[in-house]
Protein backbone atom coordinates (compact mmCIF):
# COMPACT_ATOMS: atom_id res chain seq x y z
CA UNK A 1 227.08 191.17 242.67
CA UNK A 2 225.34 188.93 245.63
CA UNK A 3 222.40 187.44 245.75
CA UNK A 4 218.99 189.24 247.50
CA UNK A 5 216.21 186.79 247.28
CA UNK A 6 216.81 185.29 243.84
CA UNK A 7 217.92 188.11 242.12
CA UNK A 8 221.80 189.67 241.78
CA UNK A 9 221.94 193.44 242.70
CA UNK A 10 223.41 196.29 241.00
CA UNK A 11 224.61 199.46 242.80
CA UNK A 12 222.73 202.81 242.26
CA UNK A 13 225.45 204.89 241.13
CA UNK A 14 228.02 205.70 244.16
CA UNK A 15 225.37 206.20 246.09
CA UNK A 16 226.24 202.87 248.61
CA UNK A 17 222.67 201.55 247.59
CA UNK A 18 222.31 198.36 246.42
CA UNK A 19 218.87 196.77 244.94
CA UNK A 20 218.04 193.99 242.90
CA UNK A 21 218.49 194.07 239.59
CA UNK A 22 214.72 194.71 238.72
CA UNK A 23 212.75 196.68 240.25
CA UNK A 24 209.01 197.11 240.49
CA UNK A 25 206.90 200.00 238.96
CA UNK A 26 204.13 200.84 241.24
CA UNK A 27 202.24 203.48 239.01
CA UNK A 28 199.65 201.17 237.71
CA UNK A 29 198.76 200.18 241.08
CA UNK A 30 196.75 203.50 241.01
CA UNK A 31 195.80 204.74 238.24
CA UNK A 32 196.52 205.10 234.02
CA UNK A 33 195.84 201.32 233.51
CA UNK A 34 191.62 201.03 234.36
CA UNK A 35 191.10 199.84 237.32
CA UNK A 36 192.92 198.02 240.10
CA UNK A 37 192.71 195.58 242.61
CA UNK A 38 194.39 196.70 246.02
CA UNK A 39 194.49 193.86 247.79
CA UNK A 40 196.26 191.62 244.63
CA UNK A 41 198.57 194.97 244.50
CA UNK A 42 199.63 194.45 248.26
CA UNK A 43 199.70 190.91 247.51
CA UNK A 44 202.29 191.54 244.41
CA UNK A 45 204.15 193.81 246.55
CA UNK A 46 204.98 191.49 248.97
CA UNK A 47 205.71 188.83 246.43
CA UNK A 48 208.41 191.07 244.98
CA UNK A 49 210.11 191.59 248.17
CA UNK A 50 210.08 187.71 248.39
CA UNK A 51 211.38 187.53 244.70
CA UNK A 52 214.33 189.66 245.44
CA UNK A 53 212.89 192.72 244.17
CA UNK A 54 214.03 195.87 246.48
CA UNK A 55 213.50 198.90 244.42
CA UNK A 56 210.19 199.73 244.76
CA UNK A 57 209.14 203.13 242.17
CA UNK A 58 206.26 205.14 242.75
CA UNK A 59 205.67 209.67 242.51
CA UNK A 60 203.60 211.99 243.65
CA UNK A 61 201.61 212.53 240.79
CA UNK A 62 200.69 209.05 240.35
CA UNK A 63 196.75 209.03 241.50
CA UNK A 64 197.64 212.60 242.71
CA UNK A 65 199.55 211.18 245.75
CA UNK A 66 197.33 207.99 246.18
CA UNK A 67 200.30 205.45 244.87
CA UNK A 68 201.95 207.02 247.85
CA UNK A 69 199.67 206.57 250.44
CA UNK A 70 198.79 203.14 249.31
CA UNK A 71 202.50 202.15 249.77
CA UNK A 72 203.24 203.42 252.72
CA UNK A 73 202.27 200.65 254.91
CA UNK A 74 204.43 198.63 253.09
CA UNK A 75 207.41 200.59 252.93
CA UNK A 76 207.05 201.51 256.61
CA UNK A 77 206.57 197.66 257.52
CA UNK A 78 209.71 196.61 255.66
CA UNK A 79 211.74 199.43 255.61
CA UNK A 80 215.00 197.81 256.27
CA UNK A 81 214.40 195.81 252.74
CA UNK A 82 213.01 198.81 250.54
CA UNK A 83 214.49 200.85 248.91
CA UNK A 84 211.71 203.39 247.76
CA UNK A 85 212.23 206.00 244.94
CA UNK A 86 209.47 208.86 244.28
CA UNK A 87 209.31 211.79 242.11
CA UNK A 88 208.50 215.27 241.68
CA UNK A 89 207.85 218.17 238.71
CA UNK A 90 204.79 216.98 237.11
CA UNK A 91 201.85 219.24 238.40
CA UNK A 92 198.34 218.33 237.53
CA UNK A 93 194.84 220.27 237.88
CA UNK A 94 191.92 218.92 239.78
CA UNK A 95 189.53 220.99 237.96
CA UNK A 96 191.40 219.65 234.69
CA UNK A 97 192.59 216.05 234.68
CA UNK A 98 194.37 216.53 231.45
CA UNK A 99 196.92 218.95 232.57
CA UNK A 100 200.52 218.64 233.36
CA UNK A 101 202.56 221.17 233.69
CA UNK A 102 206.53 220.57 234.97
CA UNK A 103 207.30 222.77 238.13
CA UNK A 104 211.66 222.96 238.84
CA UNK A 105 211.62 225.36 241.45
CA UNK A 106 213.96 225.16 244.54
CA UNK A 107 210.50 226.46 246.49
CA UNK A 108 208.73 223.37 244.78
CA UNK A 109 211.16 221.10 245.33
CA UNK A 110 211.44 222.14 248.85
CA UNK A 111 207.23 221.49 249.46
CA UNK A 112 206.92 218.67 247.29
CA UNK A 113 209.77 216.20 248.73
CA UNK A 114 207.71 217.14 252.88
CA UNK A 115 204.19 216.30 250.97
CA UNK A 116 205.66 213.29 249.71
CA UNK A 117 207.44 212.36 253.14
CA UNK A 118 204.12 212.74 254.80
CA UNK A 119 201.66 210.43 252.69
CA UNK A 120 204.88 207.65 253.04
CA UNK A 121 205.28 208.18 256.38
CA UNK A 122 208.59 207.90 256.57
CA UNK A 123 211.36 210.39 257.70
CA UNK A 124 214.20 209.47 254.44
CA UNK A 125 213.22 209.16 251.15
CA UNK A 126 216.04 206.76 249.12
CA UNK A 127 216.26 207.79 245.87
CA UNK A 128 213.95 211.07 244.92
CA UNK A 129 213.44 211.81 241.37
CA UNK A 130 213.49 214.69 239.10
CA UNK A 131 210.03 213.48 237.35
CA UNK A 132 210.79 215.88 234.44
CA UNK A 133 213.24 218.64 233.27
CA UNK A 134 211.94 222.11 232.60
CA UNK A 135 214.47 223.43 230.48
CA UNK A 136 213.30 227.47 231.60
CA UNK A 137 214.87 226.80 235.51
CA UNK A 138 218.60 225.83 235.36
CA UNK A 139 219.31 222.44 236.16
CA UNK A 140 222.44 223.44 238.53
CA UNK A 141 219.52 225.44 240.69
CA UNK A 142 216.94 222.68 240.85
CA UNK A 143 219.53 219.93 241.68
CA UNK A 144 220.97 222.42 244.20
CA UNK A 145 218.00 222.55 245.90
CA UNK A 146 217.84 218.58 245.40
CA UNK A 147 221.22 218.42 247.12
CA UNK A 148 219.98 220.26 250.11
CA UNK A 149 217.71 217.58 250.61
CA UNK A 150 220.07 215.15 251.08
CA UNK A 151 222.38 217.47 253.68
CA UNK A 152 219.02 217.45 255.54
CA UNK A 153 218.53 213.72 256.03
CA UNK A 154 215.51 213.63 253.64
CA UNK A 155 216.71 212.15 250.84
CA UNK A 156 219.50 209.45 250.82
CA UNK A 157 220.24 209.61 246.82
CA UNK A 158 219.21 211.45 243.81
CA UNK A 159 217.92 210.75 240.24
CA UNK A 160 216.62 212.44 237.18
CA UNK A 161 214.32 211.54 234.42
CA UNK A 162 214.00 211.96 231.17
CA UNK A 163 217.34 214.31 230.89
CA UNK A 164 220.03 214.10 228.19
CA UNK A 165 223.87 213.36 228.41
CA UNK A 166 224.83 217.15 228.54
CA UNK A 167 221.87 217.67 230.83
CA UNK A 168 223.06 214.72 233.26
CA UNK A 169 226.62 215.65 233.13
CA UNK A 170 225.79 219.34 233.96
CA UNK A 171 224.02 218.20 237.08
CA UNK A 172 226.14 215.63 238.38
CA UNK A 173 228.73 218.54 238.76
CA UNK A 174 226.73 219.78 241.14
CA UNK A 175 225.90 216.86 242.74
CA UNK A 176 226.23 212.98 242.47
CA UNK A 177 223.10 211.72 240.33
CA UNK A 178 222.64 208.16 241.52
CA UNK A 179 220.35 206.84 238.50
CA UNK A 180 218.53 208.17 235.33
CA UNK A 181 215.47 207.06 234.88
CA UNK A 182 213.92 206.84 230.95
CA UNK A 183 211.97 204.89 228.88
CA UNK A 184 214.27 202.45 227.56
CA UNK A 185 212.96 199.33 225.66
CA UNK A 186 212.81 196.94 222.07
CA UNK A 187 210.48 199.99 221.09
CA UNK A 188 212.25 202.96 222.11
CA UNK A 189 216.11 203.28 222.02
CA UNK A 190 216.62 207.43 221.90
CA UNK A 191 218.57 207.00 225.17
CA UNK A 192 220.88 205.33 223.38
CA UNK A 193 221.96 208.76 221.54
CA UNK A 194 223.95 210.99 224.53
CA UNK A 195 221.96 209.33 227.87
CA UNK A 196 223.31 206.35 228.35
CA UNK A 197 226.91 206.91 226.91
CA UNK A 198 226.72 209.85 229.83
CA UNK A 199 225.76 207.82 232.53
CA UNK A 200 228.27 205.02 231.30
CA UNK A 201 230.67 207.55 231.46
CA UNK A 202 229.61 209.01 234.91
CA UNK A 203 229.08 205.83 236.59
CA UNK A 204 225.27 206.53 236.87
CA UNK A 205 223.02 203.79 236.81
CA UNK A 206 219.99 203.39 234.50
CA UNK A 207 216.50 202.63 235.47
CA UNK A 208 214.67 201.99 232.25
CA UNK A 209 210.86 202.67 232.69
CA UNK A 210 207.95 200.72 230.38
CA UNK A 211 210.95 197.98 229.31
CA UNK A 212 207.80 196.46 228.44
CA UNK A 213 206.72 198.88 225.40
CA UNK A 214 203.54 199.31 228.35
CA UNK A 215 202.33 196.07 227.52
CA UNK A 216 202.72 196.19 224.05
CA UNK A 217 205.34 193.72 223.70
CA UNK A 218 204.04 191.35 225.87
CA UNK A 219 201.34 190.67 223.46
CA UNK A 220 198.28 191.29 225.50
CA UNK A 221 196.94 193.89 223.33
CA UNK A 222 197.94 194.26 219.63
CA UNK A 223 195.59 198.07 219.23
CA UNK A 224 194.51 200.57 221.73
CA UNK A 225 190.95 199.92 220.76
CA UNK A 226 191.14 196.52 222.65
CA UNK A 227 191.81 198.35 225.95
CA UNK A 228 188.93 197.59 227.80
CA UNK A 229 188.86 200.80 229.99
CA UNK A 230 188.33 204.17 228.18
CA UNK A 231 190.41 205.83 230.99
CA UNK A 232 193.67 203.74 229.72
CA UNK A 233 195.89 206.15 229.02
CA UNK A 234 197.71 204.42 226.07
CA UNK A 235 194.75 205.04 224.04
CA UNK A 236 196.01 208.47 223.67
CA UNK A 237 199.76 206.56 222.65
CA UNK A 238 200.58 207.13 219.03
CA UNK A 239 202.26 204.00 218.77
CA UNK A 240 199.29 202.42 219.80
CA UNK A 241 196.22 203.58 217.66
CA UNK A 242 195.77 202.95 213.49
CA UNK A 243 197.83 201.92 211.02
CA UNK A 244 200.61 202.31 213.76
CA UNK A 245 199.14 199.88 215.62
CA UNK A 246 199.07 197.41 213.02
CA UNK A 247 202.92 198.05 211.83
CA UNK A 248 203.78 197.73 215.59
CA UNK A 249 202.42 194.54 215.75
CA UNK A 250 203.84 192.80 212.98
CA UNK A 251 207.54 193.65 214.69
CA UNK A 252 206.78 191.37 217.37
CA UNK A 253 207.37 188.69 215.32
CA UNK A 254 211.55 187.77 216.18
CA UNK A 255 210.42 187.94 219.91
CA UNK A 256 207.76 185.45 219.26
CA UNK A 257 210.25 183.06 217.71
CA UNK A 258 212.55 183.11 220.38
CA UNK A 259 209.99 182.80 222.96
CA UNK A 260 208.64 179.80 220.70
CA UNK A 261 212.36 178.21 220.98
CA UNK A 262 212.97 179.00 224.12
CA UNK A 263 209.95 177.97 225.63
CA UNK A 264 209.43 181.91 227.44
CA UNK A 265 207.30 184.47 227.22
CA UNK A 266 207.16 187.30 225.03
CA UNK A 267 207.46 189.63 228.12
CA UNK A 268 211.08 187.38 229.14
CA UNK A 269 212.67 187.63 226.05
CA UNK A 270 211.59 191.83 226.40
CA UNK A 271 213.06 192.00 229.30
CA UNK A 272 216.03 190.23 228.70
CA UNK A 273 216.99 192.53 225.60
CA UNK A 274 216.95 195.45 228.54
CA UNK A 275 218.99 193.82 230.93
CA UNK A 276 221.65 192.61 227.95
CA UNK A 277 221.90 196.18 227.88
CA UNK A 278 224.28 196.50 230.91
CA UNK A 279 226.89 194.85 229.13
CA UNK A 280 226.43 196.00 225.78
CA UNK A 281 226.98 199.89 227.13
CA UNK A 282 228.84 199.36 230.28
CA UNK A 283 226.09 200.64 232.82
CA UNK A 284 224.57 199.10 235.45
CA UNK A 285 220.74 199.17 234.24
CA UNK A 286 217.76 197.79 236.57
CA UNK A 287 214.40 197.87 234.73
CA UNK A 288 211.19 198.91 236.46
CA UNK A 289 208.57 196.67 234.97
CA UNK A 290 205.26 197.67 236.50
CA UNK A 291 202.55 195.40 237.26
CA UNK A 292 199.98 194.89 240.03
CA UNK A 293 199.69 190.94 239.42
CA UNK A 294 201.57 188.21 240.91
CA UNK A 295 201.67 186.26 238.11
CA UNK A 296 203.44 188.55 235.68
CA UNK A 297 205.80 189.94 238.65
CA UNK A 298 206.57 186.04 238.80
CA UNK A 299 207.31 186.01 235.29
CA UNK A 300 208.76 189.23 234.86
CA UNK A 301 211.22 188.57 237.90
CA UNK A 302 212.43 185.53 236.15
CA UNK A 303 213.69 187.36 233.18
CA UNK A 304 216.43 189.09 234.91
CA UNK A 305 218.63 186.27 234.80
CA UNK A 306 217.66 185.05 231.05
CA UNK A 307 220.65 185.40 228.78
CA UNK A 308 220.37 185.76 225.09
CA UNK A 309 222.37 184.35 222.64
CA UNK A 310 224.40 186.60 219.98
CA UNK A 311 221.77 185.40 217.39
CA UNK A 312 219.39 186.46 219.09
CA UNK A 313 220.03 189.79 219.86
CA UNK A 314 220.88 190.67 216.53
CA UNK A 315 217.44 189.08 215.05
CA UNK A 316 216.06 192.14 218.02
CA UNK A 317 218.52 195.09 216.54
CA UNK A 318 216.25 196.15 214.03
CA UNK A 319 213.06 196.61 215.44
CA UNK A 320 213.59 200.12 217.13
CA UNK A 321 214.51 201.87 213.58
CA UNK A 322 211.06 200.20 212.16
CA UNK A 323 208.43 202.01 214.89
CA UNK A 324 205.96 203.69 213.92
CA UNK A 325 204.84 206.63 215.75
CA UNK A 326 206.65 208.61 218.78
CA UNK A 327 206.35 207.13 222.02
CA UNK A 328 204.37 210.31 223.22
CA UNK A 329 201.93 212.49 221.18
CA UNK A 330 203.63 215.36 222.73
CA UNK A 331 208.08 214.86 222.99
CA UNK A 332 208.70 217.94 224.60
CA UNK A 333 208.32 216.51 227.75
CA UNK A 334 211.24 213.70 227.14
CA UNK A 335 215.10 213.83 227.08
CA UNK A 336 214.85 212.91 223.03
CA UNK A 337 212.53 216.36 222.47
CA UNK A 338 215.91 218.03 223.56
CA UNK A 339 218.11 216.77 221.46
């Protein structure tokens, strides 16, 4: 690996694309978290770039295409230095803000990744996403149609979400899958079942979204009733709410002792247990912590080169087996309510 910025780089599959080893999740930026401040976004964007930071993650359902729009300035003023990954399949309602349905289609695919194009304003889209898998449209046909994309010039690489191992391997026979994006953190391990042993196998890198349990195990809020917006979307979180809550918490506890030791955050030694996960299953992984603050993309960027110690990893084993509650109220809609 060289250096970009402070941070090494990992490869995204075979795709010739290299980024830093952490990336930056952009999804809070507009929406799900309460409120956000645009200009301190732009300002943490820029910061990242700085920091090494090169994958930058967004999709076109975030804010209904406004996380989009908002970073297309950016993208387009550094777009020798970005490497920008978007998504499709999940369809919302604006007459129901609720809703999300998963759309596969080749047709979809084909209108969704010249939507997208046009609110980033640019003509190649690096690494496009399937958002989520709907398991009634073969995934041969929708990465097909994802392959297509890429003959055309509009997408450089591809990636899927949320998928299992058979499900990866299945469509990386049609085409070369790039990266697999899931949740992956100290809270939820189910990748570790057939997803990441597949993309080990295949050579597929793996972008772990909310390495940070969303927040959770960073400490900043210990119950969803301390969320100060009642738009925050983990207040619908299982893990989040009740006696749940409360159980969470108290698993926090090894991280807080190395972070006392160590002299770190809670959020570092996090972060660190994902990226100790390239070498425990042989993958390249590149975590996609999202924030929209300067201070915590300082902080978080600084974990990617924190080793822990044997001890300490194995004080950190246990606490996936001891969660309580799913990490979604409804599982269909992840690789784990497949399996």
């Amino acid at each position: 690996m060289t250096a970009t910025g402070s941070l090494p780089t990992a490869p995204l599959g075979a795709s010739g694309i290299d980024v830093g080893i952490q990336g930056l999740g952009c999804m809070g930026m507009s929406e799900f978290y309460g409120p956000s401040d645009l200009t301190e976004s732009r300002a943490t964007l820029e910061l990242a770039l700085e920091s090494g930071v090169t994958l930058f993650d967004t999709a076109d359902v975030y804010g209904s295409g406004h996380n989009e729009e908002f970073l297309s300035d950016f993208v387009r003023a550094n777009r020798d230095r970005v490497v920008l990954a978007t998504k499709f399949a999940i369809v919302r309602k604006a007459d129901d803000p609720a809703f999300r349905g998963i759309e596969n289609s080749p047709d979809y695919i084909r209108a969704a990744v010249d939507a997208s194009l046009r609110r980033l304003g640019i003509d190649t889209i690096d690494l496009y996403y399937m958002h989520r898998r709907d398991p009634r449209v073969p995934i041969e046909e929708s990465v097909g149609a994802m392959a297509e994309l890429v003959a055309q010039g509009k997408v450089r690489a591809l990636g899927l979400s949320e998928v299992t191992g058979p499900e990866l391997r299945a469509a990386h026979a049609v085409h070369p899958i790039a990266a697999l994006q899931s949740e992956w953190s100290l809270f939820s391990r189910d990748v570790e079942r057939t997803a990441v042993p597949a993309a080990a196998e295949l050579g597929v890198t793996f972008v772990p979204y909310s390495p940070l349990g969303r927040g959770f195990l960073t400490g900043s809020f210990a119950a969803a009733d301390e969320l100060a917006d009642k738009n925050d979307f983990r207040r619908a979180m299982p893990r989040f709410s009740g006696s749940n809550a409360t159980a969470n918490a108290e698993l926090l506890a090894p991280l807080r002792a190395i972070a006392d030791a160590r002299g770190v955050s809670l959020a570092q030694v996090a972060l660190a247990w994902v990226h100790s996960r390239a070498d425990a299953h042989g993958v390249p992984v590149v975590p996609i912590p999202g924030t929209r603050s300067r201070i915590r993309l300082a902080e978080n960027t600084a974990a990617a080169t924190l080793a822990l110690t044997a001890d300490e990893l194995a004080s950190l084993e246990p606490i996936a087996d001891r969660v309580a509650g799913p990490r979604y109220a409804d599982m269909t809609f992840t690789s784990a309510g497949r399996e």
